[in-house]
PDB file of N, CA and C in Angstrom:
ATOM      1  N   UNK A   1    -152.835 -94.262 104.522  1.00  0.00           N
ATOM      2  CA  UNK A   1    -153.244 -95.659 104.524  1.00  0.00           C
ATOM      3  C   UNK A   1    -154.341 -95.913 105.560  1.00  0.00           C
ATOM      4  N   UNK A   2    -154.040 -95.354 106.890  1.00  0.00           N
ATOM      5  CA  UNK A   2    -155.249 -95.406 107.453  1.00  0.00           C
ATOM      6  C   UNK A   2    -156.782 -94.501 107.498  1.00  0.00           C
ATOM      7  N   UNK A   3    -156.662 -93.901 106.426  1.00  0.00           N
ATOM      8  CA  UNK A   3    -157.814 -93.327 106.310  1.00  0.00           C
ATOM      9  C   UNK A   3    -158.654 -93.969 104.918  1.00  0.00           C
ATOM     10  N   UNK A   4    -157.736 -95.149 104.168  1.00  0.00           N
ATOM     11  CA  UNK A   4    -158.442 -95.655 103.729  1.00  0.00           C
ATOM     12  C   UNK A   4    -159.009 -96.410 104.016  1.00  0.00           C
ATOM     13  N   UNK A   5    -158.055 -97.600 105.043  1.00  0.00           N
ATOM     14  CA  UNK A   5    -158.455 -98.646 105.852  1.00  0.00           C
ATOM     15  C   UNK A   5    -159.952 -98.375 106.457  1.00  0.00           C
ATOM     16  N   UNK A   6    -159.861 -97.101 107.138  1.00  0.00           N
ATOM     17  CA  UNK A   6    -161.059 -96.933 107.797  1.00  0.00           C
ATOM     18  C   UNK A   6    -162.547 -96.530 106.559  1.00  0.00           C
ATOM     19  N   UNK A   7    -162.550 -95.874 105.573  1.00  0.00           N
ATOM     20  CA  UNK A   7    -163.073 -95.541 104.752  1.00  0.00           C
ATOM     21  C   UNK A   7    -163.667 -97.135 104.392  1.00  0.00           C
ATOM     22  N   UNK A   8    -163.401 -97.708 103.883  1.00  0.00           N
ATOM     23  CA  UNK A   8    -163.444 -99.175 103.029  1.00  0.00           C
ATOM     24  C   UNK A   8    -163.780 -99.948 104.434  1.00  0.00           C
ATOM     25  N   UNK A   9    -163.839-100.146 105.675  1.00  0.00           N
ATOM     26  CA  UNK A   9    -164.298-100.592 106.899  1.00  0.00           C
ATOM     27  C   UNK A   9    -165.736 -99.746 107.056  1.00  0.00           C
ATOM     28  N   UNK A  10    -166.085 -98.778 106.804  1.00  0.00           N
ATOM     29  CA  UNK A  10    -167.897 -98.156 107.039  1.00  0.00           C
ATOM     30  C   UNK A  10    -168.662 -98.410 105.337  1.00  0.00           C
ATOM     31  N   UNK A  11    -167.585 -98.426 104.586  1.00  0.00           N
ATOM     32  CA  UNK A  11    -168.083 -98.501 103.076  1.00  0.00           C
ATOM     33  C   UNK A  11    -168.849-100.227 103.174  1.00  0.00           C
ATOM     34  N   UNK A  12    -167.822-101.269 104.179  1.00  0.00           N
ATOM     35  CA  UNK A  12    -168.340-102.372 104.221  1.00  0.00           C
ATOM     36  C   UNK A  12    -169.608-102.673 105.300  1.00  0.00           C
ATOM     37  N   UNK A  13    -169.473-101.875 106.395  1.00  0.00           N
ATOM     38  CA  UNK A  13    -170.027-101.989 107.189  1.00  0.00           C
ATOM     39  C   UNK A  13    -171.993-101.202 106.603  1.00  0.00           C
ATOM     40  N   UNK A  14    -171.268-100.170 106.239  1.00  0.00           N
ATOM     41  CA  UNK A  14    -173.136 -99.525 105.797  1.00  0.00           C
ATOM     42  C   UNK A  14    -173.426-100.097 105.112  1.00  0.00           C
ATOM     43  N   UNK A  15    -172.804-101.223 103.847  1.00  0.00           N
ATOM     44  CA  UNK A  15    -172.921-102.034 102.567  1.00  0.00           C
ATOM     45  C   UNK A  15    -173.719-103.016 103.154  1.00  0.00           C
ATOM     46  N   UNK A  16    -173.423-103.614 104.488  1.00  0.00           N
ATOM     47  CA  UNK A  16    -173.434-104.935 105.377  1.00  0.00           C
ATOM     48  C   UNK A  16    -174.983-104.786 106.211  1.00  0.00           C
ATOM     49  N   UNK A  17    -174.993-103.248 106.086  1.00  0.00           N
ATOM     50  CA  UNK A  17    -176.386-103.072 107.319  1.00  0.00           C
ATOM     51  C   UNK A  17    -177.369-102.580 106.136  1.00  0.00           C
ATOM     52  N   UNK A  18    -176.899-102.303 104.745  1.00  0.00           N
ATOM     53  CA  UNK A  18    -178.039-102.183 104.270  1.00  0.00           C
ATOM     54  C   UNK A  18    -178.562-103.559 103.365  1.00  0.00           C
ATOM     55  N   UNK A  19    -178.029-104.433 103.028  1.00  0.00           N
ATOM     56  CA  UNK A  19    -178.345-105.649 102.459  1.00  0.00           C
ATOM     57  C   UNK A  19    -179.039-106.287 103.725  1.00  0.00           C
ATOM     58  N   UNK A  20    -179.050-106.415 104.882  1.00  0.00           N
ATOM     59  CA  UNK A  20    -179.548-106.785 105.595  1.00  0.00           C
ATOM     60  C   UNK A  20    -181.136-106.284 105.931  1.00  0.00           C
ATOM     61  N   UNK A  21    -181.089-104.579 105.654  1.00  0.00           N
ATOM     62  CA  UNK A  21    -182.390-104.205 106.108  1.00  0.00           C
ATOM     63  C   UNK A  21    -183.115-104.445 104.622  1.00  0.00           C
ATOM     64  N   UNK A  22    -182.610-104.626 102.988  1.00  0.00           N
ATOM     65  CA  UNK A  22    -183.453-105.037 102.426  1.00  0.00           C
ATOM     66  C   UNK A  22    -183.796-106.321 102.241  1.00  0.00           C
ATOM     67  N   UNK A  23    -182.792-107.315 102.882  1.00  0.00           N
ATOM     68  CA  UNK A  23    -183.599-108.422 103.262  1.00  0.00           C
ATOM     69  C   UNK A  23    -184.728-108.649 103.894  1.00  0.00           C
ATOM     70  N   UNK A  24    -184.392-107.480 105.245  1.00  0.00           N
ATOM     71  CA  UNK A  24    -186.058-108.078 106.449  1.00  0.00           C
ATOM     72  C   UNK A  24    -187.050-107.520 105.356  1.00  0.00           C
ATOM     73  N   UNK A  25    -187.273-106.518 104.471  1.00  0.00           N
ATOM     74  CA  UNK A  25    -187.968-106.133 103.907  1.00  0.00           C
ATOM     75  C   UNK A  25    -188.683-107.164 102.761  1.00  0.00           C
ATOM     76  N   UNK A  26    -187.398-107.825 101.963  1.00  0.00           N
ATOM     77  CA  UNK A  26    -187.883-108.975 101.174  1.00  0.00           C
ATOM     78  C   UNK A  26    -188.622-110.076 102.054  1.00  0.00           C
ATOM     79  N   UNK A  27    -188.227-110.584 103.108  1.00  0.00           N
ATOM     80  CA  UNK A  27    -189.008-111.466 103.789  1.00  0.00           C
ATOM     81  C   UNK A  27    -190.421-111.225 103.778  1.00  0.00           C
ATOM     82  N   UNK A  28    -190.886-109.868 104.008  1.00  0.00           N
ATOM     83  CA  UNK A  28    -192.032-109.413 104.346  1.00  0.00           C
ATOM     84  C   UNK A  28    -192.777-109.272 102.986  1.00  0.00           C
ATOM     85  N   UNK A  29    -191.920-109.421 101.789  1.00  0.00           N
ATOM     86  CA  UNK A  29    -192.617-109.075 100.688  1.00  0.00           C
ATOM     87  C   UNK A  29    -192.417-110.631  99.437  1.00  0.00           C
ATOM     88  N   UNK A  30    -191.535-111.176 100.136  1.00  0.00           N
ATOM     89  CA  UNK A  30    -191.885-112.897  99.746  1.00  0.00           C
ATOM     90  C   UNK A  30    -193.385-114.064  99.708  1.00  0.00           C
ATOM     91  N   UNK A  31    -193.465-114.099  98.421  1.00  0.00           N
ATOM     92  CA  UNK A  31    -195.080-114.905  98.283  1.00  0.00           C
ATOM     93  C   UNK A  31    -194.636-115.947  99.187  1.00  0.00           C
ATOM     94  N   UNK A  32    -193.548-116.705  99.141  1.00  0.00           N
ATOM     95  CA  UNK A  32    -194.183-118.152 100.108  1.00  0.00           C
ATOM     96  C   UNK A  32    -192.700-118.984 100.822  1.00  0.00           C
ATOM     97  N   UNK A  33    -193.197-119.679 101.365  1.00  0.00           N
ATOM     98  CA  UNK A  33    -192.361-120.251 102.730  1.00  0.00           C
ATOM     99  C   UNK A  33    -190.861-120.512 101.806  1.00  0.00           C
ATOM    100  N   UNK A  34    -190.579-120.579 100.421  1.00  0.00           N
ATOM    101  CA  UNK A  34    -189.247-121.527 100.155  1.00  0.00           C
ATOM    102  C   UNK A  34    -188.330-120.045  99.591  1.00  0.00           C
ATOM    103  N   UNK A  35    -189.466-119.147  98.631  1.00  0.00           N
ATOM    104  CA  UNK A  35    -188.630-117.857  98.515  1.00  0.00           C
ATOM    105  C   UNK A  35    -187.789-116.907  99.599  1.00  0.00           C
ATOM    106  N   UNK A  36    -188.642-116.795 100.513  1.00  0.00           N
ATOM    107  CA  UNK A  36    -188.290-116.146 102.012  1.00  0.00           C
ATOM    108  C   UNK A  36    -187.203-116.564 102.645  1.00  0.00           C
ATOM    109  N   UNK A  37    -187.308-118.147 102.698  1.00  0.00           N
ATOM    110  CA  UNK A  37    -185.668-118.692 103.167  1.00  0.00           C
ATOM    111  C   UNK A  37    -184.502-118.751 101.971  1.00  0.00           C
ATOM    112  N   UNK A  38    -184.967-118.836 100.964  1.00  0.00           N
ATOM    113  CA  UNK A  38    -183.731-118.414 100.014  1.00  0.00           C
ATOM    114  C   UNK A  38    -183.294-116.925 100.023  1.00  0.00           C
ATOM    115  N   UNK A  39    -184.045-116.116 100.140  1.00  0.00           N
ATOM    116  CA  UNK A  39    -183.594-114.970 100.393  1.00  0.00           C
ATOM    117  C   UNK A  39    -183.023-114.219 101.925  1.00  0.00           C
ATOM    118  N   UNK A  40    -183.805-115.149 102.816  1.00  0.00           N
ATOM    119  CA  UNK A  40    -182.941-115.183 104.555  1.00  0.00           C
ATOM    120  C   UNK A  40    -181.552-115.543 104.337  1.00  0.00           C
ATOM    121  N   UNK A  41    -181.574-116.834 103.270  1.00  0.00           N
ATOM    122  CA  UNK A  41    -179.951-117.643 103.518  1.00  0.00           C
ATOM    123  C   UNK A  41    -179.009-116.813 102.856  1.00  0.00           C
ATOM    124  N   UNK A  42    -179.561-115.882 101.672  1.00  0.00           N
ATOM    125  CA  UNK A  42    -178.247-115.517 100.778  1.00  0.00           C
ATOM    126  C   UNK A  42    -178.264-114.003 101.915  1.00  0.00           C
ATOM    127  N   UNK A  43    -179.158-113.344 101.980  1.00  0.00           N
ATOM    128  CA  UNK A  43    -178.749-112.191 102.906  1.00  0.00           C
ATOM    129  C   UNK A  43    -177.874-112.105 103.788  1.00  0.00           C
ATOM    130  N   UNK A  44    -178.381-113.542 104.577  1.00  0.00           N
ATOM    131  CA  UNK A  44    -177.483-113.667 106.105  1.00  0.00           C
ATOM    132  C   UNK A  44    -176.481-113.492 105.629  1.00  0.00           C
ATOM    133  N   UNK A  45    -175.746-114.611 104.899  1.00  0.00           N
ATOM    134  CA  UNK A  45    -174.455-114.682 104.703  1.00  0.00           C
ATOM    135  C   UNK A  45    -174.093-113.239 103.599  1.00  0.00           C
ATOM    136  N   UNK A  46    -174.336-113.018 102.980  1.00  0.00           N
ATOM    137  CA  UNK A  46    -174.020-111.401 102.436  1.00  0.00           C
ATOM    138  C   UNK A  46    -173.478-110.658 103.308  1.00  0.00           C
ATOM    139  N   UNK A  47    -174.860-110.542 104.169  1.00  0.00           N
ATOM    140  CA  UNK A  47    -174.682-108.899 105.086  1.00  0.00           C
ATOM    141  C   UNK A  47    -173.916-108.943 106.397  1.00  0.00           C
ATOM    142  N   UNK A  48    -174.156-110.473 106.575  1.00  0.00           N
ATOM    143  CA  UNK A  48    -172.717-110.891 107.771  1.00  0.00           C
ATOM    144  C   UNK A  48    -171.722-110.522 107.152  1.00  0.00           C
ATOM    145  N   UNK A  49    -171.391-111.397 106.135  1.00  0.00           N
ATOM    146  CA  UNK A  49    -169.605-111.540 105.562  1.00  0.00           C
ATOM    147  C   UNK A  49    -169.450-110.258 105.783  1.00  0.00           C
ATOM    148  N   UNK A  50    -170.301-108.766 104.820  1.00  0.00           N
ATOM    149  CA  UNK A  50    -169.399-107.194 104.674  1.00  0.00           C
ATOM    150  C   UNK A  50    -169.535-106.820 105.691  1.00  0.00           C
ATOM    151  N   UNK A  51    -170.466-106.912 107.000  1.00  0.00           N
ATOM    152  CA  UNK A  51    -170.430-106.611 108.212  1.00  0.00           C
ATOM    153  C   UNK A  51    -169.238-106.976 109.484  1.00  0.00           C
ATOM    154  N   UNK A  52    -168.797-108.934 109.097  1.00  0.00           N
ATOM    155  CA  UNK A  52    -168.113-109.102 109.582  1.00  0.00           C
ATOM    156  C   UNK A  52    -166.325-108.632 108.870  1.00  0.00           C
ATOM    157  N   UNK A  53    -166.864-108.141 107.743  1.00  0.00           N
ATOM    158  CA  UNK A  53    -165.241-107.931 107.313  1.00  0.00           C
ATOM    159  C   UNK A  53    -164.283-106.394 107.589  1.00  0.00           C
ATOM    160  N   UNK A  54    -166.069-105.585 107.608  1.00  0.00           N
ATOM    161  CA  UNK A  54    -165.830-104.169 108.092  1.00  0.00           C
ATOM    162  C   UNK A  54    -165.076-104.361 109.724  1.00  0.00           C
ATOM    163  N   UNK A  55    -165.923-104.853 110.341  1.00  0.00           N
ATOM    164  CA  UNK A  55    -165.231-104.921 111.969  1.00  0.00           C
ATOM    165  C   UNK A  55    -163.745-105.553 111.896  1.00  0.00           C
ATOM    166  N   UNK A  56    -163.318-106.974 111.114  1.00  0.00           N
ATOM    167  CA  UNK A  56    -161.997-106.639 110.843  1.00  0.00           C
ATOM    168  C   UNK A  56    -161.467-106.083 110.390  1.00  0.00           C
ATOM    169  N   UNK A  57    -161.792-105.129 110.139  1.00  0.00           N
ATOM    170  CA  UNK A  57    -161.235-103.795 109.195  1.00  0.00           C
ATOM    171  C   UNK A  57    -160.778-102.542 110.313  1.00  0.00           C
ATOM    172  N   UNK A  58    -161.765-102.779 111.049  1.00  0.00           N
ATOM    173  CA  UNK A  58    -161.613-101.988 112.085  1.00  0.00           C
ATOM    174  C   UNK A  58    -160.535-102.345 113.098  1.00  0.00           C
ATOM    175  N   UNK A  59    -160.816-103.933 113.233  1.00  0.00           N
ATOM    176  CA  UNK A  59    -159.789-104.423 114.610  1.00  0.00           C
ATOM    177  C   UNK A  59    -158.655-104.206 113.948  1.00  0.00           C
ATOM    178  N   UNK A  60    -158.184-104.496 112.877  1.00  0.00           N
ATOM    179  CA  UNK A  60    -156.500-104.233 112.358  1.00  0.00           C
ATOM    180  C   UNK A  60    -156.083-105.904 112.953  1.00  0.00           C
ATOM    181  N   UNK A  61    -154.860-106.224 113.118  1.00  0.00           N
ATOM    182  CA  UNK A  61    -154.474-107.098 113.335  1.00  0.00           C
ATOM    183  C   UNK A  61    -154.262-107.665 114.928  1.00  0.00           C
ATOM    184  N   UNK A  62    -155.434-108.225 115.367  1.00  0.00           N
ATOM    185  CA  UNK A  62    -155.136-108.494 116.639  1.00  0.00           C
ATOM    186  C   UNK A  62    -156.259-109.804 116.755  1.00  0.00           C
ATOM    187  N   UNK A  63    -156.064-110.062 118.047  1.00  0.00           N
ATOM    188  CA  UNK A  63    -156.887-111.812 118.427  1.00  0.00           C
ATOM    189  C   UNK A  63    -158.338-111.276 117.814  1.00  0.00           C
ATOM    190  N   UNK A  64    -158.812-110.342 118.118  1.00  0.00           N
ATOM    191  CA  UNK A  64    -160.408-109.909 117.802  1.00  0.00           C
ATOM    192  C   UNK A  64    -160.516-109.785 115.739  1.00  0.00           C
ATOM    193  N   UNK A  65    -159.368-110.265 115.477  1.00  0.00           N
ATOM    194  CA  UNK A  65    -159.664-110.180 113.954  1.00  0.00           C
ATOM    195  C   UNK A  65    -159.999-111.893 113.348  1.00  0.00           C
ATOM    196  N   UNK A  66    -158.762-112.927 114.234  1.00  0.00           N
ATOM    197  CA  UNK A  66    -159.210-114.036 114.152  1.00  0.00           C
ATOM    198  C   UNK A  66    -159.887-114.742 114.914  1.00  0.00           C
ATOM    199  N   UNK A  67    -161.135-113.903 115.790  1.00  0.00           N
ATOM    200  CA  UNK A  67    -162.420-114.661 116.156  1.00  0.00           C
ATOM    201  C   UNK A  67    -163.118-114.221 115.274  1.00  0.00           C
ATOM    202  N   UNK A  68    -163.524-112.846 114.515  1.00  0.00           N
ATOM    203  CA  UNK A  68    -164.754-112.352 113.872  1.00  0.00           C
ATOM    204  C   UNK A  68    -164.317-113.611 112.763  1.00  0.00           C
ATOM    205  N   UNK A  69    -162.570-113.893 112.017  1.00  0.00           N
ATOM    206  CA  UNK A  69    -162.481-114.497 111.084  1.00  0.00           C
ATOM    207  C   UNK A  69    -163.657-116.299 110.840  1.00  0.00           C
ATOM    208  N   UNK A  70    -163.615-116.465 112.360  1.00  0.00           N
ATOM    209  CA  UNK A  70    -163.558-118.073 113.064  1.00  0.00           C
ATOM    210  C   UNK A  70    -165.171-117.672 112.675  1.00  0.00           C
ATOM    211  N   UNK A  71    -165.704-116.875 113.431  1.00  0.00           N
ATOM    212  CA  UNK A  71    -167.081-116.573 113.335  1.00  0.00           C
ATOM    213  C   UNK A  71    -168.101-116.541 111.821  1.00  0.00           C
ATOM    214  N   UNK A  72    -167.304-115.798 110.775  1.00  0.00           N
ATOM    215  CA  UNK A  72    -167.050-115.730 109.459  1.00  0.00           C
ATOM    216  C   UNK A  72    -167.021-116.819 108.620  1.00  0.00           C
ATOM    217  N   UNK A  73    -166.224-117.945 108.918  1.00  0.00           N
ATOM    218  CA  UNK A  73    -166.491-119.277 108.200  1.00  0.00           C
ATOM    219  C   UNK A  73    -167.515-119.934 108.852  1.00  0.00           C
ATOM    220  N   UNK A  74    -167.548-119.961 110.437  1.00  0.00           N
ATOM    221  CA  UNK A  74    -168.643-120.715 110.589  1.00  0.00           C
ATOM    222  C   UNK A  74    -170.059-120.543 109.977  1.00  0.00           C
ATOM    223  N   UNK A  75    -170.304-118.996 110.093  1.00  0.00           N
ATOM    224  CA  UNK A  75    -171.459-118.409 108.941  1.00  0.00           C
ATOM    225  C   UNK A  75    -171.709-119.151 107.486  1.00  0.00           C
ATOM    226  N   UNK A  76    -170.398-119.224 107.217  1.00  0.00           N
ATOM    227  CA  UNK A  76    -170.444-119.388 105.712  1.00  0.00           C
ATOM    228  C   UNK A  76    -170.633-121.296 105.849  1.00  0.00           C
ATOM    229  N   UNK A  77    -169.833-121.881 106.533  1.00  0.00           N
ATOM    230  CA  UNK A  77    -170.845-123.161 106.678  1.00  0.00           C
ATOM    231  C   UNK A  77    -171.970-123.747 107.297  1.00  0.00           C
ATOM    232  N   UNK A  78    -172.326-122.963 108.127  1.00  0.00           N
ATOM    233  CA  UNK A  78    -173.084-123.730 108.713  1.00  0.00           C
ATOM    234  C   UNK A  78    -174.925-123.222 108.041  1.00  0.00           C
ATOM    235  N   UNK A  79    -174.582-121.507 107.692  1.00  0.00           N
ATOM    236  CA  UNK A  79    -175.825-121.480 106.825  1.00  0.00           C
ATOM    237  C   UNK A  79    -176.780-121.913 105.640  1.00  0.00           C
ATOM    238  N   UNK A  80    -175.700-122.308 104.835  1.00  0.00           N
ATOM    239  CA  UNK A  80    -176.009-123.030 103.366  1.00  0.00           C
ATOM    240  C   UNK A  80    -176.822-124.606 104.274  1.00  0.00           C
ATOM    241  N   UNK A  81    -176.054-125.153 105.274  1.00  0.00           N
ATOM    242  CA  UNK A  81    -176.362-126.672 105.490  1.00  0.00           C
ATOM    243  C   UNK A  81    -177.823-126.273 106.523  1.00  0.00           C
ATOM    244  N   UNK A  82    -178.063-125.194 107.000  1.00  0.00           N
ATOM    245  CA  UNK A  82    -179.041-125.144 107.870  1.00  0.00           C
ATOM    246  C   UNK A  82    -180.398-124.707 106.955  1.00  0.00           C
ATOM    247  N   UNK A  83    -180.161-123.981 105.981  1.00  0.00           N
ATOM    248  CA  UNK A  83    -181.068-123.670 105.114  1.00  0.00           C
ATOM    249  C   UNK A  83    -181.439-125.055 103.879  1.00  0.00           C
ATOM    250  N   UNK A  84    -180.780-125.771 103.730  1.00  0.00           N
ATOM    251  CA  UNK A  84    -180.831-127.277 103.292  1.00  0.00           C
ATOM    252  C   UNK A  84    -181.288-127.999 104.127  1.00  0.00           C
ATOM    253  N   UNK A  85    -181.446-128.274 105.875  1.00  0.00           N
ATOM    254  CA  UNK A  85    -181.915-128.917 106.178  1.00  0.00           C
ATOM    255  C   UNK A  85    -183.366-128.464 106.566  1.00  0.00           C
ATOM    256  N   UNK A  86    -183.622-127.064 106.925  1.00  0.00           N
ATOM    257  CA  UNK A  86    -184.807-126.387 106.687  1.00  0.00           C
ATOM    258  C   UNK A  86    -185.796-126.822 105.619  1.00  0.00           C
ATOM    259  N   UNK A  87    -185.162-126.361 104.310  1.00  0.00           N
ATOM    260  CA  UNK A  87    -185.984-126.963 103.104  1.00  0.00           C
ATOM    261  C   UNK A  87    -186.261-128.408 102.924  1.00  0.00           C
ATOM    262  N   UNK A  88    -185.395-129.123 103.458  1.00  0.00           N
ATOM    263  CA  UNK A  88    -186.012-130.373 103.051  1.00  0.00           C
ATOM    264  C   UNK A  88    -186.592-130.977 104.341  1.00  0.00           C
ATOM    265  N   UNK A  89    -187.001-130.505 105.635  1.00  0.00           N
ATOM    266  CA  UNK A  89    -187.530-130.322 106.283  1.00  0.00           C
ATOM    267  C   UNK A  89    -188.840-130.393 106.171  1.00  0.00           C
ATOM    268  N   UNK A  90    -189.267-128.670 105.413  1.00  0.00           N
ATOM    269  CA  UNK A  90    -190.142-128.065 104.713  1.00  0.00           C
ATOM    270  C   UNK A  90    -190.883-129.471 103.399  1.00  0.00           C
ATOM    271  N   UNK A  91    -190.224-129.816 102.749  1.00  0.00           N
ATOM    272  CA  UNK A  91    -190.836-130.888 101.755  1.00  0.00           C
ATOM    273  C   UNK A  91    -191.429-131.751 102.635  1.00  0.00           C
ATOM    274  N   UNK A  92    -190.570-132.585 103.277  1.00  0.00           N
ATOM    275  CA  UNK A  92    -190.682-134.112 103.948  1.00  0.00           C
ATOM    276  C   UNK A  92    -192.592-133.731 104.750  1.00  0.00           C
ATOM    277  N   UNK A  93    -192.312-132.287 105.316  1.00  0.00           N
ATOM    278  CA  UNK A  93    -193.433-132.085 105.976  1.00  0.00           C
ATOM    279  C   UNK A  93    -194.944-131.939 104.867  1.00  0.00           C
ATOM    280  N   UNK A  94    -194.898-131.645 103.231  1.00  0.00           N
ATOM    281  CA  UNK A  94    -195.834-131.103 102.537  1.00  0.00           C
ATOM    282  C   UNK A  94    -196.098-129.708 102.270  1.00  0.00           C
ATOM    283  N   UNK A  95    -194.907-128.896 102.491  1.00  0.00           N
ATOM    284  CA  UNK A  95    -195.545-127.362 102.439  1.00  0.00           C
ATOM    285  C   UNK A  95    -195.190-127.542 100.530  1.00  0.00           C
ATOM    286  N   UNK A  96    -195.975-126.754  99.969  1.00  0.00           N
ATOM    287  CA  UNK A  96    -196.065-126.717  98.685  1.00  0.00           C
ATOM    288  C   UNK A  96    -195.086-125.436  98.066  1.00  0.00           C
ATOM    289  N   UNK A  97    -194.838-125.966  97.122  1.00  0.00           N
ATOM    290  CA  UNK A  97    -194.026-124.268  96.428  1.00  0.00           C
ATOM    291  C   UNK A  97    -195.490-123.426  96.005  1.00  0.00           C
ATOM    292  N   UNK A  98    -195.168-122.156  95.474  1.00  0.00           N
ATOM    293  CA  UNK A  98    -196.132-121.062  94.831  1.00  0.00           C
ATOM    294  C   UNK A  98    -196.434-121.793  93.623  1.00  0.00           C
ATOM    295  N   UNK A  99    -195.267-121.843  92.988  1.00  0.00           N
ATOM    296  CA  UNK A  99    -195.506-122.292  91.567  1.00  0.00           C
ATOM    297  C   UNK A  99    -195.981-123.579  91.196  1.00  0.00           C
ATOM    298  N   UNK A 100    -195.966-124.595  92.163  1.00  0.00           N
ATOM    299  CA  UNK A 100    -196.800-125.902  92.292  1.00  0.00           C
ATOM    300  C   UNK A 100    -198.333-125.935  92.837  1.00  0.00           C
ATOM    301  N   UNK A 101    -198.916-124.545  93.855  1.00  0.00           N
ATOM    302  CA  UNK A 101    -200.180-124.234  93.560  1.00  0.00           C
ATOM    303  C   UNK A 101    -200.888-123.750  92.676  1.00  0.00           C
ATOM    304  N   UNK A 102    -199.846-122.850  92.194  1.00  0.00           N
ATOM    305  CA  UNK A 102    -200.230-121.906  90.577  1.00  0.00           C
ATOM    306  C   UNK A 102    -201.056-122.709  90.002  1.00  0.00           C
ATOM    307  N   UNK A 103    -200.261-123.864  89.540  1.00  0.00           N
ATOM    308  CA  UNK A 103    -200.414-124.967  88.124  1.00  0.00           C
ATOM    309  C   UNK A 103    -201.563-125.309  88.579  1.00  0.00           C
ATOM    310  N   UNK A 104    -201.443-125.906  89.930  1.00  0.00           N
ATOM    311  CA  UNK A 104    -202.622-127.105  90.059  1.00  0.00           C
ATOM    312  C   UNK A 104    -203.711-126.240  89.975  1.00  0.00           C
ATOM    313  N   UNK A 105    -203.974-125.347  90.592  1.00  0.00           N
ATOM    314  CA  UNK A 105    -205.250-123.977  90.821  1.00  0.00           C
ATOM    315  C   UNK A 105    -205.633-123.672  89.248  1.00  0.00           C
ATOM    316  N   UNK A 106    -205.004-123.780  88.246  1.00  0.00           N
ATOM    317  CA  UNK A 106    -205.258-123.270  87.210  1.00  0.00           C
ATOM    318  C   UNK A 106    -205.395-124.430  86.070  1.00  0.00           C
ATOM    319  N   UNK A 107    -205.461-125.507  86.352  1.00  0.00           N
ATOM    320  CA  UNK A 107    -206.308-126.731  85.960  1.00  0.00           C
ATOM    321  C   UNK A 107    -207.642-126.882  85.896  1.00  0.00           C
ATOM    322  N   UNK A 108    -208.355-127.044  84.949  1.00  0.00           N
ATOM    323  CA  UNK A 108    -209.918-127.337  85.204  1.00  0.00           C
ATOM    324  C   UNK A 108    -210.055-128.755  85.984  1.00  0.00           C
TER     325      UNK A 108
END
């Protein structure tokens, strides 16, 4: 049992560090300001959650399982509402989508 525990704890953890490094990669390969944060927001929370679930995987049952847990929801709420207030941030200020320069650029 514990060699699965631990198995399924690096299975989450390398799962967790590699969704993360093809995120920084998508950032860098994102046309424009609204794709990049949709793809920051779903990563974060992705590559946290299997990252943070591997380390409870690791702690087993002790206080260090229900802080990563505490840590874990806060992720999961507070990113969706920070990436919502970002974007509409982003509007209120005028940054344009890709696909709303596309159109207009390709108007006579």
């Amino acid at each position: 049992m514990n060699f699965f525990i631990t198995s399924v704890s690096w299975i989450s953890l390398v799962l967790g560090g590699i969704f993360c490094i093809v995120g920084a990669i998508g950032l860098l390969r994102m046309p424009d300001f609204y794709t990049r944060m949709h793809a920051a927001s779903v990563i974060e929370t992705l590559g946290a959650g299997l990252v943070l679930l591997g380390l409870m995987l690791q702690a087993g049952l002790t206080l260090v399982t229900v802080k990563l847990l505490m840590l874990g929801l806060l992720i999961l709420f507070v990113s969706p509402t920070a990436t919502h207030a970002l974007a509409r941030a982003a509007m209120v200020r005028g940054v344009r989508h890709l696909a709303v320069e596309e159109k207009s650029s390709s108007k006579p």
